[in-house]
Protein backbone atom coordinates (compact mmCIF):
# COMPACT_ATOMS: atom_id res chain seq x y z
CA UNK A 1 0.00 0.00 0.00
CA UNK A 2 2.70 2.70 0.59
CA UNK A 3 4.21 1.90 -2.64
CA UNK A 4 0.91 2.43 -4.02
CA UNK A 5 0.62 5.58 -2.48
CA UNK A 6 4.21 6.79 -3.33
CA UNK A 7 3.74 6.08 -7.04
CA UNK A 8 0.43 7.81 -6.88
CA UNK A 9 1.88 10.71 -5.80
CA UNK A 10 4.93 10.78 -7.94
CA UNK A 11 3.12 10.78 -10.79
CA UNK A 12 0.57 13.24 -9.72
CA UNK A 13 3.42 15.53 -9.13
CA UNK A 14 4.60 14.88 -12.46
CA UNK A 15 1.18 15.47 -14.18
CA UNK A 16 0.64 18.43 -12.47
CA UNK A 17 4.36 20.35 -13.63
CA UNK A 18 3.96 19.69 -17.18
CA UNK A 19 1.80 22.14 -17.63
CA UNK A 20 4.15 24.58 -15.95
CA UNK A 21 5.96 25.14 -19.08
CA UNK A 22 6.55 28.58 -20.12
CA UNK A 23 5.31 29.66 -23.59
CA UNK A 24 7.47 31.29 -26.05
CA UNK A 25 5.90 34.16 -27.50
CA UNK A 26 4.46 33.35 -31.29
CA UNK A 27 4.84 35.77 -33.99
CA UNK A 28 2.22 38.50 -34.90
CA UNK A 29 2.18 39.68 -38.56
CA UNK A 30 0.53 43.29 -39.43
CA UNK A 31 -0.26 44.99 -42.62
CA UNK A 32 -0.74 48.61 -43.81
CA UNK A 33 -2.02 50.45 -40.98
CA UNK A 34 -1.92 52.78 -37.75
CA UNK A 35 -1.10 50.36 -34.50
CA UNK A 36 -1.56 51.26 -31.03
CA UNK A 37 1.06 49.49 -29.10
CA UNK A 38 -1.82 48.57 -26.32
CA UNK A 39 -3.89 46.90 -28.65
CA UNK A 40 -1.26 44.99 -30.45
CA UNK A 41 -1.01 42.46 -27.68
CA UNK A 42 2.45 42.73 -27.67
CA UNK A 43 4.55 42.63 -25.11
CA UNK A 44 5.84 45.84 -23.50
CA UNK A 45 9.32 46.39 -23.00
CA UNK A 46 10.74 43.39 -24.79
CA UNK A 47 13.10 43.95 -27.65
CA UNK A 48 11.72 42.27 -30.80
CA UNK A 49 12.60 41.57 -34.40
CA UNK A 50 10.34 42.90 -37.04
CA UNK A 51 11.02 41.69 -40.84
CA UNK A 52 8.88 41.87 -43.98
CA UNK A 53 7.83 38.17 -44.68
CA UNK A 54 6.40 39.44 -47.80
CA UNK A 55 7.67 38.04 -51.04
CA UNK A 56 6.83 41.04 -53.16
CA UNK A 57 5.67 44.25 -51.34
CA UNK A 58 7.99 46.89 -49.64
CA UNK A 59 7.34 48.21 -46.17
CA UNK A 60 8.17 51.15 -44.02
CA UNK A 61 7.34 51.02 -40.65
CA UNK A 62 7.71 54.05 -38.31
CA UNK A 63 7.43 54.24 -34.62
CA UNK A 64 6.26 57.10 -32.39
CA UNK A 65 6.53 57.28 -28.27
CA UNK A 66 3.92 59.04 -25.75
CA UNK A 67 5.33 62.33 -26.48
CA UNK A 68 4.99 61.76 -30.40
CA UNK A 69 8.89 61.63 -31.23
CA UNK A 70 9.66 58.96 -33.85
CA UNK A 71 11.71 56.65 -32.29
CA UNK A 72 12.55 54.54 -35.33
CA UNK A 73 12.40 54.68 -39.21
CA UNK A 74 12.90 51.65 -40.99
CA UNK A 75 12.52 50.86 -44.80
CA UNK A 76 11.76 46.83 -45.28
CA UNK A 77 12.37 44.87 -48.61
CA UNK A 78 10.88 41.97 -49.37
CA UNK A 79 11.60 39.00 -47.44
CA UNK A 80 13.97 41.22 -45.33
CA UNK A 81 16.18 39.93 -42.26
CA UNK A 82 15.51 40.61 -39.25
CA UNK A 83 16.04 43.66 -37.83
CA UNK A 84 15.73 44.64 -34.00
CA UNK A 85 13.39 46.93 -32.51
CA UNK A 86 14.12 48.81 -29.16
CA UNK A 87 11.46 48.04 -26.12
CA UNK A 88 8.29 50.37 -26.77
CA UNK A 89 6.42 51.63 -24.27
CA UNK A 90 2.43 50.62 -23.31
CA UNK A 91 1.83 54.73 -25.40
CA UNK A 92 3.75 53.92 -28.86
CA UNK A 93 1.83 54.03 -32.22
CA UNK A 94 3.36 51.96 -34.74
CA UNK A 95 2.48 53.11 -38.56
CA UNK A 96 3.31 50.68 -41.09
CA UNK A 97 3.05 51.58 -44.65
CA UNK A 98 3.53 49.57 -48.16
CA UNK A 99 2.41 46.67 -49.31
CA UNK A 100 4.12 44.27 -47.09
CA UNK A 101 3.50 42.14 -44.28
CA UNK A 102 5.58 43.16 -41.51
CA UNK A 103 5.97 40.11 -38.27
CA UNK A 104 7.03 41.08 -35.24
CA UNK A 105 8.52 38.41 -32.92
């Protein structure tokens, strides 16, 4: 019977930590538009890497703070590397403009 028990409770510990597992944030693609950072549902402060996964459009994509200073400018070809963004804050408005599709992760 204590075996029982003990393997019981083993394996309910086990069962129960597997779904402890931290999630790795999943890429979010955006098109031609005006973004509020808030309702992007990205995360705020992280650094990210935006690219244009689009095979034939160009893309510029333009950030803004609170205080609406443009914090970055930058011009995406198609399927561009990566490029790294700096943390934005919960008040930045991200424009994107062109034809492209522009994924942030």
């Amino acid at each position: 019977m204590k075996k029982f028990i003990t393997v019981f409770f083993l394996s309910l510990f086990l069962f129960l930590n597997i779904n402890s597992i931290s999630s790795i944030a999943e890429s979010k693609s955006f098109t031609q538009g005006l973004y509020y950072y808030k309702d992007t549902g990205l995360t705020t402060g992280s650094t990210y890497k935006i690219r244009n996964s689009s095979p034939t459009g160009k893309a510029v994509v333009i950030v803004f703070d609170g205080n609406q200073m443009m914090q970055e400018f930058i011009r995406l070809e198609p399927n561009s590397p990566d490029y790294i963004v700096k943390p934005l804050d919960f008040d930045s408005i991200i424009i994107i403009i062109g034809g492209g599709s522009v994924t942030f992760s």
